[in-house]
Protein backbone atom coordinates (compact mmCIF):
# COMPACT_ATOMS: atom_id res chain seq x y z
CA UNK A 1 -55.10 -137.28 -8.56
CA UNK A 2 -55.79 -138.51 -5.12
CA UNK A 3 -56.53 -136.36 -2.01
CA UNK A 4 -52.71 -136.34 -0.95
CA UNK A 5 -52.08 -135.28 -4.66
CA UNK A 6 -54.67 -132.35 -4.59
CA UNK A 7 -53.24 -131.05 -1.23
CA UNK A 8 -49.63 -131.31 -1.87
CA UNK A 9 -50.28 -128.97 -4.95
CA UNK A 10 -52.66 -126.70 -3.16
CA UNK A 11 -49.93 -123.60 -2.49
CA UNK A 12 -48.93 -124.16 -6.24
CA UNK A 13 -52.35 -123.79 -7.38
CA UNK A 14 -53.40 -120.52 -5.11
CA UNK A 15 -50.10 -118.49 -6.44
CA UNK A 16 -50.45 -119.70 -9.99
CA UNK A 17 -47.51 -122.39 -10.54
CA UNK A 18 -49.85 -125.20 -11.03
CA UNK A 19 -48.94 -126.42 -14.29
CA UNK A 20 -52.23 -125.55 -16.37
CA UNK A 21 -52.63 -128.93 -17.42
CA UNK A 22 -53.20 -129.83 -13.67
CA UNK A 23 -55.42 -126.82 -12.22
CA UNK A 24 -58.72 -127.89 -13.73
CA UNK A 25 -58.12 -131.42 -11.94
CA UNK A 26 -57.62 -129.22 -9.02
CA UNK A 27 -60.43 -127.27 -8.95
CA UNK A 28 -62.52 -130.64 -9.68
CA UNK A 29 -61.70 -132.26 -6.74
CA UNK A 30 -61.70 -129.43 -4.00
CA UNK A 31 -65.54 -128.83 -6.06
CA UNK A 32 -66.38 -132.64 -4.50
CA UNK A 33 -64.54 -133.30 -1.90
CA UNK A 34 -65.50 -131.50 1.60
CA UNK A 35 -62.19 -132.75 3.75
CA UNK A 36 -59.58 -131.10 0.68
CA UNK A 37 -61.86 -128.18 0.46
CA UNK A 38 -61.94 -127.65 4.03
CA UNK A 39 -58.12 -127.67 4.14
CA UNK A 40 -57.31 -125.52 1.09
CA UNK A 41 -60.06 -122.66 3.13
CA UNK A 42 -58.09 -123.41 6.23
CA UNK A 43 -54.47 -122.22 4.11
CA UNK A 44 -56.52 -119.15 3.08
CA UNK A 45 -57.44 -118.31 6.23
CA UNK A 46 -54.22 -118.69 8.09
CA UNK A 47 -52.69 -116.64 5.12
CA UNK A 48 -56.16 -114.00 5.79
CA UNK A 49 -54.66 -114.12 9.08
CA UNK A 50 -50.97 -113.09 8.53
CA UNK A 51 -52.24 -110.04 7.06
CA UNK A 52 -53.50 -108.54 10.10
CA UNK A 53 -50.39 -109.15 12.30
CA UNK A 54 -48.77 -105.97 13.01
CA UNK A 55 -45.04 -104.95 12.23
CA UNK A 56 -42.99 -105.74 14.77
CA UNK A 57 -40.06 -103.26 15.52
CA UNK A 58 -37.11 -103.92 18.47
CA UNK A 59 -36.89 -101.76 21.17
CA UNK A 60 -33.54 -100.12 22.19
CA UNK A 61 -33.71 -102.01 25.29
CA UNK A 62 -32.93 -104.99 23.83
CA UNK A 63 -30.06 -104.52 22.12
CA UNK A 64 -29.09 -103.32 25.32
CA UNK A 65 -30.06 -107.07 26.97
CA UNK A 66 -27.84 -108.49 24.23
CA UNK A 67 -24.93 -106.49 25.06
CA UNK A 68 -25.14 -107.43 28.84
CA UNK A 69 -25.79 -110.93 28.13
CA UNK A 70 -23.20 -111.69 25.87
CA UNK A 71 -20.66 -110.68 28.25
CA UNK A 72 -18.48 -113.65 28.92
CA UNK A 73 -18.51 -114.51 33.46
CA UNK A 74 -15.86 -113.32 35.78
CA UNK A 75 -13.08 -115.94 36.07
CA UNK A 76 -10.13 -116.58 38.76
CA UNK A 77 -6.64 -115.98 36.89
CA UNK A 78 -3.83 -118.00 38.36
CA UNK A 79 -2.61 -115.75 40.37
CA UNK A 80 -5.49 -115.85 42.32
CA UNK A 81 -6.74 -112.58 41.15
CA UNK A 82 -10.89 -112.43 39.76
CA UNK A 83 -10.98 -110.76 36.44
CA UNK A 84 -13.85 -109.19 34.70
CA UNK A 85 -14.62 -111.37 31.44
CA UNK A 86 -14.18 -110.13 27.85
CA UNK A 87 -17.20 -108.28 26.75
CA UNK A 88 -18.18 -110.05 23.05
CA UNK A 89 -18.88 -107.61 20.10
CA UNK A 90 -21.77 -108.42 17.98
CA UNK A 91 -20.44 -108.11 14.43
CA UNK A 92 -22.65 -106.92 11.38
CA UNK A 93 -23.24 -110.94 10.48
CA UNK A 94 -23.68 -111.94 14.12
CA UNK A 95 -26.28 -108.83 14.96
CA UNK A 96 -28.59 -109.96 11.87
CA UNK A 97 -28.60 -113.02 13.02
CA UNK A 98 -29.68 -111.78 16.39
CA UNK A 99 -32.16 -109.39 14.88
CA UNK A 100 -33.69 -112.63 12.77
CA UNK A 101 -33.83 -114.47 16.09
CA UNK A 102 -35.66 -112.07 18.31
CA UNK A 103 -37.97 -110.65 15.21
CA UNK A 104 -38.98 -114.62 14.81
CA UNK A 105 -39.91 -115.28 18.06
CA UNK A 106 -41.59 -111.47 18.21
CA UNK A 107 -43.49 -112.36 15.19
CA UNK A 108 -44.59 -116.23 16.54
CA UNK A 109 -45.67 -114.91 19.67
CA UNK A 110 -47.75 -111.87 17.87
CA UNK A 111 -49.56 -114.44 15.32
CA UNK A 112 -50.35 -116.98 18.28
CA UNK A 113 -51.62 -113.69 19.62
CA UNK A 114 -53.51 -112.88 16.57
CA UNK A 115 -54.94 -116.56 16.56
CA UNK A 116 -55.53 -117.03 19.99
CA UNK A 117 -55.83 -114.00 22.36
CA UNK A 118 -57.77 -111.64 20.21
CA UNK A 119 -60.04 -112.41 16.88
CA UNK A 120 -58.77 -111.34 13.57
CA UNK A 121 -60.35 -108.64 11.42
CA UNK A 122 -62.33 -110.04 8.91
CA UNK A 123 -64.59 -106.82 7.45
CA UNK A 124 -64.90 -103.35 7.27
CA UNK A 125 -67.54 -101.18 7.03
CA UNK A 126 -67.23 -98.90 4.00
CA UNK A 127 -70.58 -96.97 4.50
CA UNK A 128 -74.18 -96.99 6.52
CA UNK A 129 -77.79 -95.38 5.95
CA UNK A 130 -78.54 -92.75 8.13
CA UNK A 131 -79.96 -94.41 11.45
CA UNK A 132 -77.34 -96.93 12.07
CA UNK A 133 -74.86 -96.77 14.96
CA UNK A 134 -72.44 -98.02 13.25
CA UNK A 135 -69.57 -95.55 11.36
CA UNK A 136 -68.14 -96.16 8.42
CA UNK A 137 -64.56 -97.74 9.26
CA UNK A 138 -65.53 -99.96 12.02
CA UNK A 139 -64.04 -103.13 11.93
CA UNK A 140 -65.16 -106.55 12.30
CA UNK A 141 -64.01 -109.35 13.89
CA UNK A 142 -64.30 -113.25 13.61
CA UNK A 143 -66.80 -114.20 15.69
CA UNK A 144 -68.65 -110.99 15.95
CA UNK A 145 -72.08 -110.73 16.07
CA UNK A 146 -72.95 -107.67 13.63
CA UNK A 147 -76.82 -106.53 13.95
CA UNK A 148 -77.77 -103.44 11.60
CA UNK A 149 -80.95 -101.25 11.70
CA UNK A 150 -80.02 -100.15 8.11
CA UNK A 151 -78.27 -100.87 4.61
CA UNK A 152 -74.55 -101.26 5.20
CA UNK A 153 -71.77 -102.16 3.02
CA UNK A 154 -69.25 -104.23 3.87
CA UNK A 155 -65.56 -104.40 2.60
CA UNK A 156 -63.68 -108.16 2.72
CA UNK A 157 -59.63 -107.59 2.53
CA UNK A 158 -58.79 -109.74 -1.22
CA UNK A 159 -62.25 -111.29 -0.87
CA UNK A 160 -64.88 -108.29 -2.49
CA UNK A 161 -68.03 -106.70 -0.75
CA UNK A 162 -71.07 -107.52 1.21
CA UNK A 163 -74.07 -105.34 1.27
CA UNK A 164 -76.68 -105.88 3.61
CA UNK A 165 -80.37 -105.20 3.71
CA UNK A 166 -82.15 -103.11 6.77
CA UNK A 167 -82.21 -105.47 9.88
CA UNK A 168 -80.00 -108.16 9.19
CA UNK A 169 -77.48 -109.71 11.47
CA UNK A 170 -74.39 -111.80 10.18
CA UNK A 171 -71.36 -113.20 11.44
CA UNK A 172 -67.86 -114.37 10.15
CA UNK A 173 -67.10 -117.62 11.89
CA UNK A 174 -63.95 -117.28 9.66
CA UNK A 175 -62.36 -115.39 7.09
CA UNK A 176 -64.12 -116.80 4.14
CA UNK A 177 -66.76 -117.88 5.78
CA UNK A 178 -70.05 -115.63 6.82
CA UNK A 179 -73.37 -117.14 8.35
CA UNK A 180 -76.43 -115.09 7.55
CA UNK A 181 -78.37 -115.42 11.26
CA UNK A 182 -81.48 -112.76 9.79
CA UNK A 183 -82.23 -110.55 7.29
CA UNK A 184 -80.86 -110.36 3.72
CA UNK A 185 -77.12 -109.88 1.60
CA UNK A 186 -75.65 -109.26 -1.56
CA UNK A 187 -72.15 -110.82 -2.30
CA UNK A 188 -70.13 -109.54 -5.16
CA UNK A 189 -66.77 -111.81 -4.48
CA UNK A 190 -63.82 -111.28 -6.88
CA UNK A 191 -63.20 -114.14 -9.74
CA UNK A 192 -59.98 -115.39 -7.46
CA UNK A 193 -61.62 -115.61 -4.18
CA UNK A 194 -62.97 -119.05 -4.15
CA UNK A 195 -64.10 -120.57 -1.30
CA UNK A 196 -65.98 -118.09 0.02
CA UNK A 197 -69.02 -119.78 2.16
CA UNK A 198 -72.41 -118.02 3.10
CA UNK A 199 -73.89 -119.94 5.08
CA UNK A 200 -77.99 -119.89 5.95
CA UNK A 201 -81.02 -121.51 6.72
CA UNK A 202 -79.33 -125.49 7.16
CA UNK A 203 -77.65 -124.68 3.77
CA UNK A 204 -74.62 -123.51 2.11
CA UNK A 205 -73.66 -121.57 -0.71
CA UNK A 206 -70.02 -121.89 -2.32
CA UNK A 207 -68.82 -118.89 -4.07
CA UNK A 208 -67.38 -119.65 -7.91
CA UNK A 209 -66.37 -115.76 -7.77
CA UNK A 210 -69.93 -113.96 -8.76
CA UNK A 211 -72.73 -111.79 -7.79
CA UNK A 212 -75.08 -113.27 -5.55
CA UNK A 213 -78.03 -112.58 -2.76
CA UNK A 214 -78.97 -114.66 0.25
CA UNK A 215 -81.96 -113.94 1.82
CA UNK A 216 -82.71 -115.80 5.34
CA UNK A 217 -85.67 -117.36 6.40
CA UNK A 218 -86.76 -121.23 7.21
CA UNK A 219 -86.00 -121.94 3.65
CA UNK A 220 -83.28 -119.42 2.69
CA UNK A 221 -83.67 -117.93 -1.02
CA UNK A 222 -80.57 -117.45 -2.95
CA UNK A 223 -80.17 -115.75 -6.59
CA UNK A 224 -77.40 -115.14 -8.87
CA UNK A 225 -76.90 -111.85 -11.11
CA UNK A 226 -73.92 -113.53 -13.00
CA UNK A 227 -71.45 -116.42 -12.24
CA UNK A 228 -72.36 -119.10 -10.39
CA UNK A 229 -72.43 -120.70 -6.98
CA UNK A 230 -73.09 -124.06 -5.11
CA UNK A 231 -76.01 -124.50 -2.93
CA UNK A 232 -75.90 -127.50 -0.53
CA UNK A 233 -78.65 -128.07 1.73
CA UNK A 234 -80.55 -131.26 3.28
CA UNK A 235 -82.17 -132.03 0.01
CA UNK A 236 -78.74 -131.93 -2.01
CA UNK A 237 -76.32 -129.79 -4.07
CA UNK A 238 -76.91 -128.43 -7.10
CA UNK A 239 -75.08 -125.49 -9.12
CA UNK A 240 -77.19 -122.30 -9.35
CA UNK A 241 -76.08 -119.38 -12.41
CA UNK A 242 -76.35 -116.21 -13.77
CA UNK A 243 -80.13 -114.62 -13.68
CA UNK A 244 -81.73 -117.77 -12.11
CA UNK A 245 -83.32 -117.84 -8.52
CA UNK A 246 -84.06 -120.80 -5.90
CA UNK A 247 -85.62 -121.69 -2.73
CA UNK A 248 -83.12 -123.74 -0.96
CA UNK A 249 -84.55 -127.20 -1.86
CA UNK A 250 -86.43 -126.34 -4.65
CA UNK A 251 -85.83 -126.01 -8.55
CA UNK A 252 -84.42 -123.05 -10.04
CA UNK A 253 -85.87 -120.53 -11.67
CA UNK A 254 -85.41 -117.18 -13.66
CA UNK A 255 -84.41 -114.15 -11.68
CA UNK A 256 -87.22 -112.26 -10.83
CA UNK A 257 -87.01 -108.36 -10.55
CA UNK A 258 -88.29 -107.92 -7.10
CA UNK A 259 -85.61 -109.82 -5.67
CA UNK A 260 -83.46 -106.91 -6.14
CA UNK A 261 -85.73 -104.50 -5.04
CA UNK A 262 -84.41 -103.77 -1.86
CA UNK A 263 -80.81 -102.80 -3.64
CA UNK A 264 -82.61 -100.16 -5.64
CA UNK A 265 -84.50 -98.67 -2.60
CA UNK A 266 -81.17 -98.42 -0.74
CA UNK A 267 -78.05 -97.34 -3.38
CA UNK A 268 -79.11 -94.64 -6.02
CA UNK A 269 -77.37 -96.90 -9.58
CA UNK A 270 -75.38 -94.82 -12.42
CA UNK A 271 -76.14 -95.58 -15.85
CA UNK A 272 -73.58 -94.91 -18.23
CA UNK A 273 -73.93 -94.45 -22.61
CA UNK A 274 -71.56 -96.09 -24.58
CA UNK A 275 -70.90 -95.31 -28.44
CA UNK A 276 -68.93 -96.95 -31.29
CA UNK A 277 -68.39 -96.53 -35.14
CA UNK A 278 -68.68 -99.90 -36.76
CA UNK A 279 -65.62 -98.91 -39.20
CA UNK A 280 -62.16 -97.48 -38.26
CA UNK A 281 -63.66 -93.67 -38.66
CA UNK A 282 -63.28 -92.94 -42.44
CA UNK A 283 -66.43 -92.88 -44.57
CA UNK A 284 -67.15 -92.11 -48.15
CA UNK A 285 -69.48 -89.21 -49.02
CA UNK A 286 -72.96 -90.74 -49.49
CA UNK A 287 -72.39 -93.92 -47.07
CA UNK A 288 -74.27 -94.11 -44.02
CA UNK A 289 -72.67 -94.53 -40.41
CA UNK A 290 -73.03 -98.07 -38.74
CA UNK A 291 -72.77 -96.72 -34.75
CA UNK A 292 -73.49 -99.13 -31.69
CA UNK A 293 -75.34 -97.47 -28.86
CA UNK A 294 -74.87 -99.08 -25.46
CA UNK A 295 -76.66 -98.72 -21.95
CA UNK A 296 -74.65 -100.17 -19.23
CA UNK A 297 -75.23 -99.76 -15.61
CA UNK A 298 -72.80 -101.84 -12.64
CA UNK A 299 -76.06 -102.16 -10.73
CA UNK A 300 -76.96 -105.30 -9.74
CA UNK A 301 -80.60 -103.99 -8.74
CA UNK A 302 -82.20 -103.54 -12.05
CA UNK A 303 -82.91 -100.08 -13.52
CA UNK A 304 -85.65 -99.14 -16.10
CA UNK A 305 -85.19 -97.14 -19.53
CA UNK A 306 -88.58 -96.58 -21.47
CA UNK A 307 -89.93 -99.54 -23.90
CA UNK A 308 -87.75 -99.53 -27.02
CA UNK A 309 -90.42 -97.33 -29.07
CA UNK A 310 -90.41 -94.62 -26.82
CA UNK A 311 -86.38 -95.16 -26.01
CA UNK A 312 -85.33 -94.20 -29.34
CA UNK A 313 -86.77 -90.70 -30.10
CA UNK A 314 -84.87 -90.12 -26.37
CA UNK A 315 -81.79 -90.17 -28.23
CA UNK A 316 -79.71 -87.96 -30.23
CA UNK A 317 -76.66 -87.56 -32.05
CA UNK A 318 -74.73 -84.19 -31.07
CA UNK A 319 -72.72 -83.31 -33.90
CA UNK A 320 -69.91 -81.14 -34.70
CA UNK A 321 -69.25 -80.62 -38.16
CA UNK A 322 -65.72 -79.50 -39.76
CA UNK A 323 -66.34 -75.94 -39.34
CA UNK A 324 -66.89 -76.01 -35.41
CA UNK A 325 -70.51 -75.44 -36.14
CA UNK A 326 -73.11 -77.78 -33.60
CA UNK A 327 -76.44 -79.34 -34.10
CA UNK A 328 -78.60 -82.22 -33.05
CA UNK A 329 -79.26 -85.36 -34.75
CA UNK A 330 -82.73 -86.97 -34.42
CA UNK A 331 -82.68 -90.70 -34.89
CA UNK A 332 -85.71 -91.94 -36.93
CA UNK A 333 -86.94 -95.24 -36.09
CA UNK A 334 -85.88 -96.59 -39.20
CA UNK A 335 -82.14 -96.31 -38.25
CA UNK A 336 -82.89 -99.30 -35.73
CA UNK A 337 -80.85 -102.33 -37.21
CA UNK A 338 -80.80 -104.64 -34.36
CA UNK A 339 -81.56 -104.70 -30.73
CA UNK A 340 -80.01 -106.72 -27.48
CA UNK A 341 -82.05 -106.05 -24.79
CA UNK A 342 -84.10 -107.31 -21.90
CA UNK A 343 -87.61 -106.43 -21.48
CA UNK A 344 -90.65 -106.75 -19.45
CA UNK A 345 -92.74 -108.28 -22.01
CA UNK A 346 -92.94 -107.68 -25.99
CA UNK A 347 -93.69 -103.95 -25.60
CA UNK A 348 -92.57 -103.78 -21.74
CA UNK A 349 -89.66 -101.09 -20.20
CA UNK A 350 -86.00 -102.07 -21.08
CA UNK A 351 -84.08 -103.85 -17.86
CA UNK A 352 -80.85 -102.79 -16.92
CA UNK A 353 -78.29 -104.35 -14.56
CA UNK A 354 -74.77 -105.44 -13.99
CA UNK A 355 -74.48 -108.44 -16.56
CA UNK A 356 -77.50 -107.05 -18.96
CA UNK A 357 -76.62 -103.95 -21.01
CA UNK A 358 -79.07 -102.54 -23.84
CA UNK A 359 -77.10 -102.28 -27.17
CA UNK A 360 -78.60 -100.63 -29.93
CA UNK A 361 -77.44 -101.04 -33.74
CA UNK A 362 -77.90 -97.91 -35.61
CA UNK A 363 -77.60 -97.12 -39.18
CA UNK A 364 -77.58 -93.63 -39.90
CA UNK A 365 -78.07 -92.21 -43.32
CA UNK A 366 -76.00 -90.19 -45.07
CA UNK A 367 -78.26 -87.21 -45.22
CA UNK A 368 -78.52 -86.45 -40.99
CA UNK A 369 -74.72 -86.10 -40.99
CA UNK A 370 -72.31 -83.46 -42.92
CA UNK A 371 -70.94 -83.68 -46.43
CA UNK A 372 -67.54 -83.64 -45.53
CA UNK A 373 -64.29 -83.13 -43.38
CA UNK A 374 -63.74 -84.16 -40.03
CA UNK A 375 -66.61 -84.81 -37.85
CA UNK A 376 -66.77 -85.31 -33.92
CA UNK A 377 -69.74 -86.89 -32.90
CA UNK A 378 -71.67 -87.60 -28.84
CA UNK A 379 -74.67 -90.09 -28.25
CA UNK A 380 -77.01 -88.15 -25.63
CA UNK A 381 -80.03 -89.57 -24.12
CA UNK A 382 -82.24 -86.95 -23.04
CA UNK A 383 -85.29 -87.38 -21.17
CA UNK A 384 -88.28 -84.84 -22.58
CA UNK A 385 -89.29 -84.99 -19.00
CA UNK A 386 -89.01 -86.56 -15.81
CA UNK A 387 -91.01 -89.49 -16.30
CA UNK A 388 -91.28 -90.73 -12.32
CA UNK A 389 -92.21 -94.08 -11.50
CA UNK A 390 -89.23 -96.67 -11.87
CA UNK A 391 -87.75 -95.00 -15.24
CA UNK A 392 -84.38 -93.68 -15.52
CA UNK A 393 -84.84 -89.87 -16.04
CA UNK A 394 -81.52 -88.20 -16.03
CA UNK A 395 -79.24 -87.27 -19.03
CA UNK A 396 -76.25 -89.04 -19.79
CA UNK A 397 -73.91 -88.98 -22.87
CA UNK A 398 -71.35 -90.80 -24.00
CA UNK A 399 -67.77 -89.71 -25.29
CA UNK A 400 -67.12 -88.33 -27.95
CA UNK A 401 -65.61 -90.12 -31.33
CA UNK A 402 -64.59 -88.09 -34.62
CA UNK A 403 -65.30 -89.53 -38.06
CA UNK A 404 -64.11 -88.26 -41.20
CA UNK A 405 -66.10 -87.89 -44.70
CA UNK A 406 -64.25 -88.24 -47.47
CA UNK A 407 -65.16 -87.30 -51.46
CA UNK A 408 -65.49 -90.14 -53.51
């Protein structure tokens, strides 16, 4: 496909009737070339646009107009008399019609208005830290300088959310398009919102729909929790992804925890426990139970559990046997199948965030569990004490799941 191609089939592509065989061609070209790229933002934006136009309603007064204008002019009859013309009716057809017409122009002149006499609204803010003169539901302009003492989160209409770190100033020179003039973001942008620009320090980062910081400077820094963007600056482009870092000019490199320190200092994260049987909830009396154990957090800062020795013992199996009668399950270390999880180091604290759970295989042996009958079963994790420091300390379970034992 050539440029005219690729623009011709831009509005098919955005609402999904690009044939598929075409869209990756698409999404090629508009990756490499600025001047197609530039025009399918410019669609978005216009579209971005639309959205804040108010509903126009007519007035009473003009129907009134109509009626009065549509009255045909006085005329001499031949007797030399002056009669009054015929006053037209406006039928049911002919008043839609009408109605079209004046809510047409109505609407032309309020989007000029919205595109030329007053800047659209590009952002809103959701919530501030205490200190900020800002209140949550301002709204944000194009072209409006935004300077905040404090952490503030931003909401983008169909585009996602910006947070932003204590003194940092931004401001949306378009709809999709935000320059970063001090201070530090964080970008989560929804899979279908390409085209999103942050632009900062001489360079610019293209949004592939991911999680991403910016953080400003002579040589802006920009890292990526998952996804992927594009980073053009004087020294080139190059594609940056999931849990890698970069200096704007330099090479990448892997994410490093303290680049998401200042999220964790400024939204408290949840973690949430996650358990599944391995089979479909039946077992035989004497067989162990397979169960997968998850940690999950939607965090983008990471958050700390205890190193995997110590994380075990922390959790237990609250169990319900047939009878209605409770207890708690100890998990010996020996249950421990298999383990996905990031560390800091061989014997280092598990790290959580957004796109790097902890998932814990877990065979437990027939003897910890009842003989028979129906069983409901709850993972808990539940800190001995509050450990302090950068661990996770609070108890969290997970739902509960029933299995049934059944004789041989």
């Amino acid at each position: 496909m050539n440029c005219d191609d690729i623009r011709s089939n831009l509005s098919a592509r955005r609402t999904g009737d690009l044939d598929p065989r075409f869209t990756d061609q698409v999404d090629a070209h508009l990756r490499d070339c600025r001047q197609c790229a530039a025009e399918a933002q410019a669609e978005l934006t216009v579209l971005s646009l639309l959205k804040t136009v108010d509903e126009v309603e007519t007035s009473p007064r003009v129907w009134n107009r109509l009626n009065q204008e549509t009255r045909t002019p006085a005329f001499a009859s031949p007797d030399g008399s002056l009669r009054r013309g015929r006053r037209l009716t406006l039928t049911g057809p002919l008043k839609i019609a009408a109605a079209a017409g004046i809510l047409a122009a109505a609407f032309s002149f309020a989007f000029v208005a919205a595109m030329y006499m007053r800047p659209a609204r590009v952002a809103t803010i959701a919530s501030v830290a205490p200190g900020s003169p800002f209140e949550p539901g301002y709204a944000l302009r194009i072209n409006e300088p935004l300077a905040t003492p404090t952490f503030a989160l931003l909401t983008l209409p169909d585009i996602g959310t910006l947070k932003l770190n204590r003194d940092t100033s931004i401001v949306f020179p378009s709809p999709r398009r935000v320059r970063l003039e001090r201070g530090e973001l964080f970008a989560s942008i929804k899979p279908d919102a390409r085209g999103f620009v942050v632009e900062s320090g001489g360079s610019e980062i293209t949004v592939h729909g991911t999680r991403f910081g910016v953080r400003a400077g002579d040589v802006s820094m920009v890292y990526v929790v998952d996804g992927q963007v594009e980073v053009r600056s004087s020294s080139g482009k190059f594609t940056l992804t999931g849990q890698q870092m970069v200096d704007a000019g330099g090479a990448a490199k892997p994410l490093e925890d303290d680049a998401l320190s200042w999220l964790a200092r400024s939204e408290s994260p949840v973690v949430a426990l996650d358990a599944q049987v391995s089979s479909d909830g039946r077992l035989k009396r004497g067989e162990p139970l397979d169960l997968t154990v998850k940690f999950v957090t939607g965090s983008p800062a990471p958050v700390l559990l205890p190193p995997l020795d110590e994380l075990l013992p922390l959790i237990r199996l609250n169990v319900v046997d047939a009878s209605g009668k409770p207890y708690l399950v100890s998990i010996p270390a020996k249950a421990l199948r298999n383990s996905t999880c990031r560390t800091r180091g061989a014997h280092g604290p598990v790290r959580l965030d957004v796109s790097t759970p902890c998932s814990l295989s877990l065979r437990i042996g027939p003897e910890l569990l009842p003989s028979s009958g129906k069983i409901r079963i709850r993972a808990e994790f539940q800190p001995v004490s509050p450990r302090g420091g950068d661990y996770w300390d609070r108890e969290i379970q997970s739902e509960t799941f029933e299995v049934e034992v059944e004789p041989k």
